[in-house]
PDB file of N, CA and C in Angstrom:
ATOM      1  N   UNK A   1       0.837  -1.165   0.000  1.00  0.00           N
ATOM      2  CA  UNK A   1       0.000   0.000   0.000  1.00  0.00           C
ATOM      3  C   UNK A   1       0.888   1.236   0.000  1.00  0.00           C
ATOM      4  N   UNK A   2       0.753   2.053  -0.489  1.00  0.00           N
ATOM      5  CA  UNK A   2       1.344   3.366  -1.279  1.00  0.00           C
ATOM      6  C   UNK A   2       0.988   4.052   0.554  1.00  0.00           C
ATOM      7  N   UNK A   3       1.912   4.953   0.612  1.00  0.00           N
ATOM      8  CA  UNK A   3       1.771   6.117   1.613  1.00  0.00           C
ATOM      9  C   UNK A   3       1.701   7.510   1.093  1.00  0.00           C
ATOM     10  N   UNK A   4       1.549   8.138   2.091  1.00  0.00           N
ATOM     11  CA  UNK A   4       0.831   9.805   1.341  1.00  0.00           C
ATOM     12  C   UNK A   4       1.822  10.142   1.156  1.00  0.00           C
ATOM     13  N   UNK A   5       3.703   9.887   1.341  1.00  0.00           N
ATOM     14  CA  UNK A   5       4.927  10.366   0.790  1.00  0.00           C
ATOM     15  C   UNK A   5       5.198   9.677  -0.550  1.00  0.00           C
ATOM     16  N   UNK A   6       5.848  10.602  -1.363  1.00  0.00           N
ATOM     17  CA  UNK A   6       6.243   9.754  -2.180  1.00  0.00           C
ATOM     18  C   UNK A   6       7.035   8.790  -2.605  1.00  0.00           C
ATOM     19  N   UNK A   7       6.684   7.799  -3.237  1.00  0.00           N
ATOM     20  CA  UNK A   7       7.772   6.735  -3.303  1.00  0.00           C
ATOM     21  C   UNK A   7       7.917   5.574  -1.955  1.00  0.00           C
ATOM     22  N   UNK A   8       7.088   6.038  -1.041  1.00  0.00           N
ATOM     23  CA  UNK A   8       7.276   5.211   0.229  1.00  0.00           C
ATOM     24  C   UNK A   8       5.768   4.448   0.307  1.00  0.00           C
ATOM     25  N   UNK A   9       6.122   3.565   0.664  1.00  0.00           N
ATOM     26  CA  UNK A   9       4.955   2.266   1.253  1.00  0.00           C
ATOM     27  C   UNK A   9       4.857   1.615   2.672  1.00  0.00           C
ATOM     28  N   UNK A  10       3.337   1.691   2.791  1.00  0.00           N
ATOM     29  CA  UNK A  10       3.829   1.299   4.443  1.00  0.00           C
ATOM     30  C   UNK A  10       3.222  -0.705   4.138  1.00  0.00           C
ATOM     31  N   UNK A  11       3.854  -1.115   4.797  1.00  0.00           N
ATOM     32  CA  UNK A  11       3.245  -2.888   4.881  1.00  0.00           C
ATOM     33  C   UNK A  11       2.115  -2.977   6.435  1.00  0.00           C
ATOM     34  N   UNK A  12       1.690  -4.090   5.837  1.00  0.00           N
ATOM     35  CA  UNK A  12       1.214  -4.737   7.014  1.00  0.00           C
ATOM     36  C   UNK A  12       0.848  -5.726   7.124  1.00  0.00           C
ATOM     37  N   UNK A  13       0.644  -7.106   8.115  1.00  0.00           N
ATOM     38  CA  UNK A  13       0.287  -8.010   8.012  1.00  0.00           C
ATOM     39  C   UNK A  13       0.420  -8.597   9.141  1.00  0.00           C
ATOM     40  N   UNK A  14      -0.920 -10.015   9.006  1.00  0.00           N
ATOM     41  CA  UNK A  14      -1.318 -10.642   9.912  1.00  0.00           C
ATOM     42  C   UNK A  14      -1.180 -11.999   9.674  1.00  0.00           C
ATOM     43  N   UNK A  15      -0.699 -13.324  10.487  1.00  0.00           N
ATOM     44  CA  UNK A  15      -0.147 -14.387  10.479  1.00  0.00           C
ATOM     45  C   UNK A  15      -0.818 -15.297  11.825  1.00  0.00           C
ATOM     46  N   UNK A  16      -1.926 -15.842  11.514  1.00  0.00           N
ATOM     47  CA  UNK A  16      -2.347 -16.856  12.385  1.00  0.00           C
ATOM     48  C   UNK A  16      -1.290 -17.081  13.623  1.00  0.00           C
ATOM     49  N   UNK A  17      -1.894 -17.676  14.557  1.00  0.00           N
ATOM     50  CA  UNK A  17      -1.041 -17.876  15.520  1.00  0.00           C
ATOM     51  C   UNK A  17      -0.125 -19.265  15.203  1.00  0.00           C
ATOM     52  N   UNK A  18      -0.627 -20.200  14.482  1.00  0.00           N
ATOM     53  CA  UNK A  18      -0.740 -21.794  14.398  1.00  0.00           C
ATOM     54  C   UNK A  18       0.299 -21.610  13.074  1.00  0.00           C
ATOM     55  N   UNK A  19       0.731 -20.372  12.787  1.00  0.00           N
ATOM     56  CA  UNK A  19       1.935 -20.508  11.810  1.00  0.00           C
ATOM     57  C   UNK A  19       3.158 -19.839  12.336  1.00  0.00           C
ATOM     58  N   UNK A  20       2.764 -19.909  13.690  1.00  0.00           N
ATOM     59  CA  UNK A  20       4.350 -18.619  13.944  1.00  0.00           C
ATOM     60  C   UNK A  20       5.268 -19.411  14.412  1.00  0.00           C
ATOM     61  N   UNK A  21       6.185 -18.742  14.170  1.00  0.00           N
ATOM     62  CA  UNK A  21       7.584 -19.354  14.754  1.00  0.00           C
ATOM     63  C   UNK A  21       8.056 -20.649  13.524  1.00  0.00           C
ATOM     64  N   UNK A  22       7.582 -20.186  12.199  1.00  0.00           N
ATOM     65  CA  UNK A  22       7.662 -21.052  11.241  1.00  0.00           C
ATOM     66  C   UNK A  22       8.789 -20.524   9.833  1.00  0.00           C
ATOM     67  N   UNK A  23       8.966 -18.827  10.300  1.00  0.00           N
ATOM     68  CA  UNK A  23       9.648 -18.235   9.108  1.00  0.00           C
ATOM     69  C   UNK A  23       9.300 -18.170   8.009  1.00  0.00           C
ATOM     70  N   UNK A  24       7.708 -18.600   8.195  1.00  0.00           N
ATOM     71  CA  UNK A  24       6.763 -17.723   6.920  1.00  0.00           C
ATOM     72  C   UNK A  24       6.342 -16.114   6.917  1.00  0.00           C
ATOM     73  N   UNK A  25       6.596 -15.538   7.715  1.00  0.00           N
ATOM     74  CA  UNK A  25       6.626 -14.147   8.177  1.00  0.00           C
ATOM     75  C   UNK A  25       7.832 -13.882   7.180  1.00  0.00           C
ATOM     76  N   UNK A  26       9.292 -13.781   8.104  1.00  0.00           N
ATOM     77  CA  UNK A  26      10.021 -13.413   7.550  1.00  0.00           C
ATOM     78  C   UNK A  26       9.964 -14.017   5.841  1.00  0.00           C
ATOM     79  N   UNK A  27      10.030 -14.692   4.977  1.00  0.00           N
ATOM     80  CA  UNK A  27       9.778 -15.063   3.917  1.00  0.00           C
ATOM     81  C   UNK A  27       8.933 -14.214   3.364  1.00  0.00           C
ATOM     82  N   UNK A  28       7.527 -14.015   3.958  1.00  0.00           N
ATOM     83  CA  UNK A  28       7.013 -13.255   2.805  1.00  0.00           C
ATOM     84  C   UNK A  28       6.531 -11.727   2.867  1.00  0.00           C
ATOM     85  N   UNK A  29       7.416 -11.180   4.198  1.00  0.00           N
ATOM     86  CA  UNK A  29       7.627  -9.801   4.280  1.00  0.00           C
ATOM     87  C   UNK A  29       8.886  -9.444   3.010  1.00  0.00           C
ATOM     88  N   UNK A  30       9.461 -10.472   3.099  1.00  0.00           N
ATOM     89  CA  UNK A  30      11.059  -9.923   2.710  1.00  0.00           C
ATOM     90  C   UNK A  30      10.665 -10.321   1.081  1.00  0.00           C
ATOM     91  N   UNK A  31       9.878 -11.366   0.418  1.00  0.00           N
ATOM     92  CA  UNK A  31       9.485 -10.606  -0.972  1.00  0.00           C
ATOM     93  C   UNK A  31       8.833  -9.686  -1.086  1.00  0.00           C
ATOM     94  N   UNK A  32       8.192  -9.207  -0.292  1.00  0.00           N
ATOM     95  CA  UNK A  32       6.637  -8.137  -0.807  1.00  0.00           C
ATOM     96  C   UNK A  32       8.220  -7.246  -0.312  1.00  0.00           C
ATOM     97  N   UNK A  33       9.186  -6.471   0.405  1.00  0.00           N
ATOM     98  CA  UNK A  33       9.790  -5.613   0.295  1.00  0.00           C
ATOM     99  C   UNK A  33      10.766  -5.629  -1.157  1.00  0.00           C
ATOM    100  N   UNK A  34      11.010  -6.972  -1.441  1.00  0.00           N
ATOM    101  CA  UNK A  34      12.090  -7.135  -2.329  1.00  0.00           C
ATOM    102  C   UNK A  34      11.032  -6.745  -4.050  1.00  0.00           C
ATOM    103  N   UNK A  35       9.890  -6.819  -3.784  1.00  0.00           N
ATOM    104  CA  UNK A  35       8.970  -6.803  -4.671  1.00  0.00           C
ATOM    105  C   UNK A  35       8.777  -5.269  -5.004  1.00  0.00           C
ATOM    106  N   UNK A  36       8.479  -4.254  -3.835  1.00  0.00           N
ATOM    107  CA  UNK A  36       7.921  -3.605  -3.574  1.00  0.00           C
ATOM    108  C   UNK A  36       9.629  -2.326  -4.294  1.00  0.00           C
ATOM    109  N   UNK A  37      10.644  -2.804  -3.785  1.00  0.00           N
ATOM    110  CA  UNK A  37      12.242  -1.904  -4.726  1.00  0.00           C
ATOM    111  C   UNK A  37      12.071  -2.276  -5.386  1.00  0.00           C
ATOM    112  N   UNK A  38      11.820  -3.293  -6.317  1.00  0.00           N
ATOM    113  CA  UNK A  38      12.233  -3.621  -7.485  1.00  0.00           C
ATOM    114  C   UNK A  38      11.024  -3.461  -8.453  1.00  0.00           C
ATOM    115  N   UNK A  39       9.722  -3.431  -8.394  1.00  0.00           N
ATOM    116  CA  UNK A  39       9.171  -3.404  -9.016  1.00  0.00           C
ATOM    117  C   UNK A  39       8.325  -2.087  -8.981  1.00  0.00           C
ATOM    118  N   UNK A  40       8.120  -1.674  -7.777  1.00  0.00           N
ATOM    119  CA  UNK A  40       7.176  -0.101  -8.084  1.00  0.00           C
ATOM    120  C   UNK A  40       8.191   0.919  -7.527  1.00  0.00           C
ATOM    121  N   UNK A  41       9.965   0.672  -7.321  1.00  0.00           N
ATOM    122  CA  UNK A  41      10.614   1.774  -7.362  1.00  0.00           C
ATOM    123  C   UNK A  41      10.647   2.252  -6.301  1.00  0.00           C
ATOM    124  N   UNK A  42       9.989   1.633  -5.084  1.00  0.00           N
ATOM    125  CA  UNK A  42       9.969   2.916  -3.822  1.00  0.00           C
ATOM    126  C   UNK A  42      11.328   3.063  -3.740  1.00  0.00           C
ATOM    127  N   UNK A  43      10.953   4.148  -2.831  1.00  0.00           N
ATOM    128  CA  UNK A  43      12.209   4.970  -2.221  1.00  0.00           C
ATOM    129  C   UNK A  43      12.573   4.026  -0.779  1.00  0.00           C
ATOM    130  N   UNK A  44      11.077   4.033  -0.133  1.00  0.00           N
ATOM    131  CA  UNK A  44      11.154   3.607   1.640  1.00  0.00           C
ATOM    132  C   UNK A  44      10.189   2.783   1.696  1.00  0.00           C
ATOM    133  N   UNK A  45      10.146   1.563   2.331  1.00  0.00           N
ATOM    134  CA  UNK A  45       9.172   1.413   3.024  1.00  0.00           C
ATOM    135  C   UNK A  45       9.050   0.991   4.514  1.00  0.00           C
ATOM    136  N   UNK A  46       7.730   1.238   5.273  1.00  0.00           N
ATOM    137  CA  UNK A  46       7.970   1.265   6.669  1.00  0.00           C
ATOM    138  C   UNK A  46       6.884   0.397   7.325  1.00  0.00           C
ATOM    139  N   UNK A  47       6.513   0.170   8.518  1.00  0.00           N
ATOM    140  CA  UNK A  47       5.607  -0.490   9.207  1.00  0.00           C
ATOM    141  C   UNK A  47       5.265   0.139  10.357  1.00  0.00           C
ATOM    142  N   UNK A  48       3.937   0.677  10.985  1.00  0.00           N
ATOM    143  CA  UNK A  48       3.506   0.959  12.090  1.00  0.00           C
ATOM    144  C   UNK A  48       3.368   0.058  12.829  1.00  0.00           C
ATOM    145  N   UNK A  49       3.537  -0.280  13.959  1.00  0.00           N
ATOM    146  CA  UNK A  49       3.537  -1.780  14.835  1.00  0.00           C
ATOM    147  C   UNK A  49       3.256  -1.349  16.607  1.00  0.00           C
ATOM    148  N   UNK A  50       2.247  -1.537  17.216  1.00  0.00           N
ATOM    149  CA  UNK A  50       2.112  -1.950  18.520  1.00  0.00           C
ATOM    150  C   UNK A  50       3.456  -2.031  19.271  1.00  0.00           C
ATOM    151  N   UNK A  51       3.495  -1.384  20.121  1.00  0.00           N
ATOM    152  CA  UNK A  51       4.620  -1.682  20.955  1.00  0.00           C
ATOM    153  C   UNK A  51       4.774  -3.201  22.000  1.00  0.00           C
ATOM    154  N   UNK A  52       3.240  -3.290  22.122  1.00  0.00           N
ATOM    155  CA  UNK A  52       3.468  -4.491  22.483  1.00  0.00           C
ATOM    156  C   UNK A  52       3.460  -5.996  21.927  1.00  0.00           C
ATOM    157  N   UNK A  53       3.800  -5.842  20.077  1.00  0.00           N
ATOM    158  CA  UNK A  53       3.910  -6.819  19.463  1.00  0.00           C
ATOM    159  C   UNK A  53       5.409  -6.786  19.212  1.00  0.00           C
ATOM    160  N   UNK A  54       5.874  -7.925  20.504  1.00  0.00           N
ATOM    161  CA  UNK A  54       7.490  -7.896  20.251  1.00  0.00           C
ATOM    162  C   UNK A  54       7.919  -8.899  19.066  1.00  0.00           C
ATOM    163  N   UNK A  55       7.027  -9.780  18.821  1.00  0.00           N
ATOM    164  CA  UNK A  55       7.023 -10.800  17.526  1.00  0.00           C
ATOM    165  C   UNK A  55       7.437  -9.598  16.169  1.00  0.00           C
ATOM    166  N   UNK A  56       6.481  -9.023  16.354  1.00  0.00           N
ATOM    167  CA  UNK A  56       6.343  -7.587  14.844  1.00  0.00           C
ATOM    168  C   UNK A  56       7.629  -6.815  14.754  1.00  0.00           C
ATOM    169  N   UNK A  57       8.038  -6.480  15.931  1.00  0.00           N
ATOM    170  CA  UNK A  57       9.414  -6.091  15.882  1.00  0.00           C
ATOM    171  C   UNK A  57      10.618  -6.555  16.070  1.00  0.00           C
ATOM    172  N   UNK A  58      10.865  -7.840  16.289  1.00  0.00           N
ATOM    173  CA  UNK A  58      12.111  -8.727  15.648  1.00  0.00           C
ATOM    174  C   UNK A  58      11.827  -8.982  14.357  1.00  0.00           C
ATOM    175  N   UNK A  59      10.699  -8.944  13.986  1.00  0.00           N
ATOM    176  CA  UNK A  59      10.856  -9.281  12.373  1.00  0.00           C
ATOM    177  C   UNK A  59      10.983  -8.341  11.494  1.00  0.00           C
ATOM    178  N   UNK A  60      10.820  -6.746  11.984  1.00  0.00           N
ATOM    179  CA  UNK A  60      11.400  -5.757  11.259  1.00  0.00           C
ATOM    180  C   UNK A  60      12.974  -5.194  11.382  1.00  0.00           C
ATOM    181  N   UNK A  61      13.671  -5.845  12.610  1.00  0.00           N
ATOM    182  CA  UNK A  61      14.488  -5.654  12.736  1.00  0.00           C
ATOM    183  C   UNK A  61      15.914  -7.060  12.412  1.00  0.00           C
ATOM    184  N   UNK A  62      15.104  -8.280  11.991  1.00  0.00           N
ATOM    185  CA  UNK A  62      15.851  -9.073  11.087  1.00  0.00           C
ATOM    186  C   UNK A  62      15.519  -8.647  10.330  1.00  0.00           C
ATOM    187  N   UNK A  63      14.592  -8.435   9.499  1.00  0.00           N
ATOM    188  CA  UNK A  63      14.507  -7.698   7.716  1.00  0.00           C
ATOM    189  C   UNK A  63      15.314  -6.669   7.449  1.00  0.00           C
ATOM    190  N   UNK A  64      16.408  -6.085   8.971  1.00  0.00           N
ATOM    191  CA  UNK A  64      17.099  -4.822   8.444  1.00  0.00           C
ATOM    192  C   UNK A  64      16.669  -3.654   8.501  1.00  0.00           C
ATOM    193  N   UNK A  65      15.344  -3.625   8.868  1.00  0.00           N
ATOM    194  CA  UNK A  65      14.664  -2.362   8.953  1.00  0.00           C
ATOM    195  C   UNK A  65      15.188  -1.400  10.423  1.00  0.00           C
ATOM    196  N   UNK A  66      15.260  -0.170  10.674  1.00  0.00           N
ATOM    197  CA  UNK A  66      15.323   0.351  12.038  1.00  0.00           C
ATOM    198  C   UNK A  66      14.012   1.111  12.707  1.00  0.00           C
ATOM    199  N   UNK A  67      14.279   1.586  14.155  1.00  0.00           N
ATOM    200  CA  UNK A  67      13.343   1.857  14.750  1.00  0.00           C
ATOM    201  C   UNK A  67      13.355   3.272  14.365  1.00  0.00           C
ATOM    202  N   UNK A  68      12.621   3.912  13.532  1.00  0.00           N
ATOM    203  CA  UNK A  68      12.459   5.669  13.356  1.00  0.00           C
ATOM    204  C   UNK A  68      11.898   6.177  14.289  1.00  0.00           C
ATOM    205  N   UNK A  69      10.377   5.340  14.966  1.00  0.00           N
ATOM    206  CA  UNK A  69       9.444   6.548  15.806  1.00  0.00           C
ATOM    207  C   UNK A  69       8.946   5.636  17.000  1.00  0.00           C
ATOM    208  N   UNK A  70       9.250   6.455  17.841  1.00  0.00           N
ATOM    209  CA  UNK A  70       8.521   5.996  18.832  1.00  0.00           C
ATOM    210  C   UNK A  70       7.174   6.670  19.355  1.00  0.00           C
ATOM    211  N   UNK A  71       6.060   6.315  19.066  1.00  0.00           N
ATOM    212  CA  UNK A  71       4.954   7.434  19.859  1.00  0.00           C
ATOM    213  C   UNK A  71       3.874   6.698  20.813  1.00  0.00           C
ATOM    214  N   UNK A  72       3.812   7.907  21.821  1.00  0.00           N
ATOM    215  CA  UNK A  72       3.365   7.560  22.923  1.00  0.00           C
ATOM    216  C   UNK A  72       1.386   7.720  22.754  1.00  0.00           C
ATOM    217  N   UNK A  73       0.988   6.388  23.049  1.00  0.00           N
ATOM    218  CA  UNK A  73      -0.559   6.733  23.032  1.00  0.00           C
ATOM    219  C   UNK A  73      -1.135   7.096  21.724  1.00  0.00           C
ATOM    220  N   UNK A  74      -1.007   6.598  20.814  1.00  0.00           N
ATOM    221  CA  UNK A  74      -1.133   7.663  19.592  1.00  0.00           C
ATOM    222  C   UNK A  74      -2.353   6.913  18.754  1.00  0.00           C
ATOM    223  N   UNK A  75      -2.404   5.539  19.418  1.00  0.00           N
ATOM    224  CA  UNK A  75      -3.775   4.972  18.175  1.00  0.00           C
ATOM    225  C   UNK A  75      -4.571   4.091  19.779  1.00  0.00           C
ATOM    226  N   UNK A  76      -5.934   4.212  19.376  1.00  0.00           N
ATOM    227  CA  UNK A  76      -7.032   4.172  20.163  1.00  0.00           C
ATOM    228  C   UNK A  76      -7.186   2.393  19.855  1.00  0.00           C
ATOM    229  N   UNK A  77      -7.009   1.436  20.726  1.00  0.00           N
ATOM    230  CA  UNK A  77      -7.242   0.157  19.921  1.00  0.00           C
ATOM    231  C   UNK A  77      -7.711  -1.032  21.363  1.00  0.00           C
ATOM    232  N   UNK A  78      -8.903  -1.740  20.889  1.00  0.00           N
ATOM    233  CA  UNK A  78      -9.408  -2.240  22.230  1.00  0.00           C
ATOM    234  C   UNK A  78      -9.828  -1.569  23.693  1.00  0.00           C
ATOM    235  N   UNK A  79     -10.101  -0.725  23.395  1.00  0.00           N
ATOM    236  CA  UNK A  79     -11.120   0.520  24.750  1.00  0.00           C
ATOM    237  C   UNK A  79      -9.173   0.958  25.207  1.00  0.00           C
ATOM    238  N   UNK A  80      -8.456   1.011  24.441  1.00  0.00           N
ATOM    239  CA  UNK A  80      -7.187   1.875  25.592  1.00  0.00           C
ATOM    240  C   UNK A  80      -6.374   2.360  24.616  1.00  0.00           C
ATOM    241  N   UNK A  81      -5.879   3.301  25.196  1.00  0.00           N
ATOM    242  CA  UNK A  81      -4.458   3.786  24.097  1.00  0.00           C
ATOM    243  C   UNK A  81      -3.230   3.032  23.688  1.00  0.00           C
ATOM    244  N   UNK A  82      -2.565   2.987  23.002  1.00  0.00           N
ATOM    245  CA  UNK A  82      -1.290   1.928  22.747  1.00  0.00           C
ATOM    246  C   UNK A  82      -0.432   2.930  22.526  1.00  0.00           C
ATOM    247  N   UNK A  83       1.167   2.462  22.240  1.00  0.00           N
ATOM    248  CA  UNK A  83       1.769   3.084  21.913  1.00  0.00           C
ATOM    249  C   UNK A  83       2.307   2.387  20.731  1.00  0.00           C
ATOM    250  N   UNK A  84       3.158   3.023  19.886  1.00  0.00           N
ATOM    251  CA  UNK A  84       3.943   2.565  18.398  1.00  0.00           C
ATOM    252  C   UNK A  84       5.197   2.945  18.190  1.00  0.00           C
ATOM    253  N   UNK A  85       5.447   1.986  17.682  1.00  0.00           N
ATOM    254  CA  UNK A  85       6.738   2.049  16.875  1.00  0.00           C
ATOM    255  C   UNK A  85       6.677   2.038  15.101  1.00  0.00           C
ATOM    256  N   UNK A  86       7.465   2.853  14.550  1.00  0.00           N
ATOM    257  CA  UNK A  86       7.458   2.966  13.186  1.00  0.00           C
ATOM    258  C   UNK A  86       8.774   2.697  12.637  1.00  0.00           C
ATOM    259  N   UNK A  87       8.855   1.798  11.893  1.00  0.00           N
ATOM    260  CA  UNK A  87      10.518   0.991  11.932  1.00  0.00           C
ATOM    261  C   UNK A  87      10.189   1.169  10.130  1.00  0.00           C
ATOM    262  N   UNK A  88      11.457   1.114   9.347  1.00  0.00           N
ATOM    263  CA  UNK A  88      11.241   1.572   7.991  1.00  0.00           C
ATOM    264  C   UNK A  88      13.203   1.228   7.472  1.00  0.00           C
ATOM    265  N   UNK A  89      12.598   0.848   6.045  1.00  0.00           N
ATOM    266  CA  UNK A  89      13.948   0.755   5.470  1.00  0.00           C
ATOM    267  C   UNK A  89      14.134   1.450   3.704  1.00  0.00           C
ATOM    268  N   UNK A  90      15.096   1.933   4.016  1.00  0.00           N
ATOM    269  CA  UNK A  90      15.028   3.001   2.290  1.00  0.00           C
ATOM    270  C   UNK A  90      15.831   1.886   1.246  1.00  0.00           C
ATOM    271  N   UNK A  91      15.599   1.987   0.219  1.00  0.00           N
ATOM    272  CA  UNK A  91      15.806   1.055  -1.022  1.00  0.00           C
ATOM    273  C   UNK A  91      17.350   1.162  -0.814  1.00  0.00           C
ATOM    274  N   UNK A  92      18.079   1.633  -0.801  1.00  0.00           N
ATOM    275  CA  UNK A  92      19.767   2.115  -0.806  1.00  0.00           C
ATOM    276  C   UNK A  92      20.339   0.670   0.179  1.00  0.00           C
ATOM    277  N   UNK A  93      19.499   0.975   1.665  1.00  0.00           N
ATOM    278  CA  UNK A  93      19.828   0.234   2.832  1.00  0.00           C
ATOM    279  C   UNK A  93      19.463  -1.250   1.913  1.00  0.00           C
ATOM    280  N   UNK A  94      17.952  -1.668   1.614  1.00  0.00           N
ATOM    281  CA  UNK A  94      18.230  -2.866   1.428  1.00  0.00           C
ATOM    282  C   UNK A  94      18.884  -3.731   0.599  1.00  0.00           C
ATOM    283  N   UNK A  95      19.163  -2.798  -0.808  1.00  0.00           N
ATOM    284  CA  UNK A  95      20.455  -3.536  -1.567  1.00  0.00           C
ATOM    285  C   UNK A  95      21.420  -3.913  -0.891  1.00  0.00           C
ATOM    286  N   UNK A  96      22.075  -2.851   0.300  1.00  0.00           N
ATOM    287  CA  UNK A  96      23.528  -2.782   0.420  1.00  0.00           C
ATOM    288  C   UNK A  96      23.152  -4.806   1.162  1.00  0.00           C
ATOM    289  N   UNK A  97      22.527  -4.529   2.335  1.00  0.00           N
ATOM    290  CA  UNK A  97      21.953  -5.833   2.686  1.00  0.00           C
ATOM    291  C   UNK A  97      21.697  -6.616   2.340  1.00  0.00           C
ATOM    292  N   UNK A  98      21.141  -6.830   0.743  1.00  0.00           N
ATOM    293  CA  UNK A  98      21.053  -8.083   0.039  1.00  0.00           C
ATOM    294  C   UNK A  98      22.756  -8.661   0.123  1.00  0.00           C
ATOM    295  N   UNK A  99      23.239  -7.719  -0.380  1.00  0.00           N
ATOM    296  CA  UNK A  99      25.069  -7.837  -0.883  1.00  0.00           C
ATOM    297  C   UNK A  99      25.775  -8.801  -0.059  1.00  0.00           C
ATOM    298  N   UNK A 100      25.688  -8.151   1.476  1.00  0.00           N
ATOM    299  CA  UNK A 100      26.280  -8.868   2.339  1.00  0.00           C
ATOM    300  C   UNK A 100      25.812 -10.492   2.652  1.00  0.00           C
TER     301      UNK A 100
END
C-alpha cells in the first residue's frame, strides 16, 4: 500500500497464531519488500507496529529495517491507548543488505 509520501509504502500483516515461529513471516515480508524496490521503485518502506507486538518487531528488525518513531498513546485500539513504533527501510539500505 502506497503512503501519502512519495515513493514510500507502508506494509502490514497478519499471520495466524498456528503458523508462527515457522519463518513464513520473515519469507514473505522480505518478498513483498524485495517486490515492492524492485518493481514499483519505492524509495522507503515502513511499518507501524504496537509496541506491544514484540514478535512484529524482531521481524522488522531481522529484515534490516530500524526503529524511526517511537509514539506515545497515539492509536485508540481495544477501549485503551497503545503506543507505536514505526521501523522503515530506504531502497539504498536494502540492496547494500542483500550484498552482504
Amino acid at each position: 500500500m502506497t503512503a501519502d509520501m512519495k515513493d514510500t509504502f507502508e506494509i502490514g500483516y497478519v499471520f495466524h497464531p498456528q503458523y508462527a515461529r515457522q519463518g513464513f513471516a520473515f519469507e514473505a515480508i522480505s518478498a513483498i519488500i524485495e517486490e515492492v524496490f524492485t518493481h514499483f521503485n519505492a524509495h522507503r518502506v515502513y511499518a507501524n507496529l504496537d509496541t506491544r507486538n514484540i514478535a512484529s518487531k524482531k521481524l522488522c528488525e531481522k529484515l534490516g529495517m530500524r526503529q524511526e518513531a517511537y509514539f506515545i498513546e497515539d492509536y485508540w485500539s481495544k477501549n485503551e491507548w497503545t503506543n507505536s513504533y514505526i521501523y522503515g527501510i530506504l531502497k539504498k539500505e536494502w540492496l547494500k543488505k542483500k550484498k552482504l
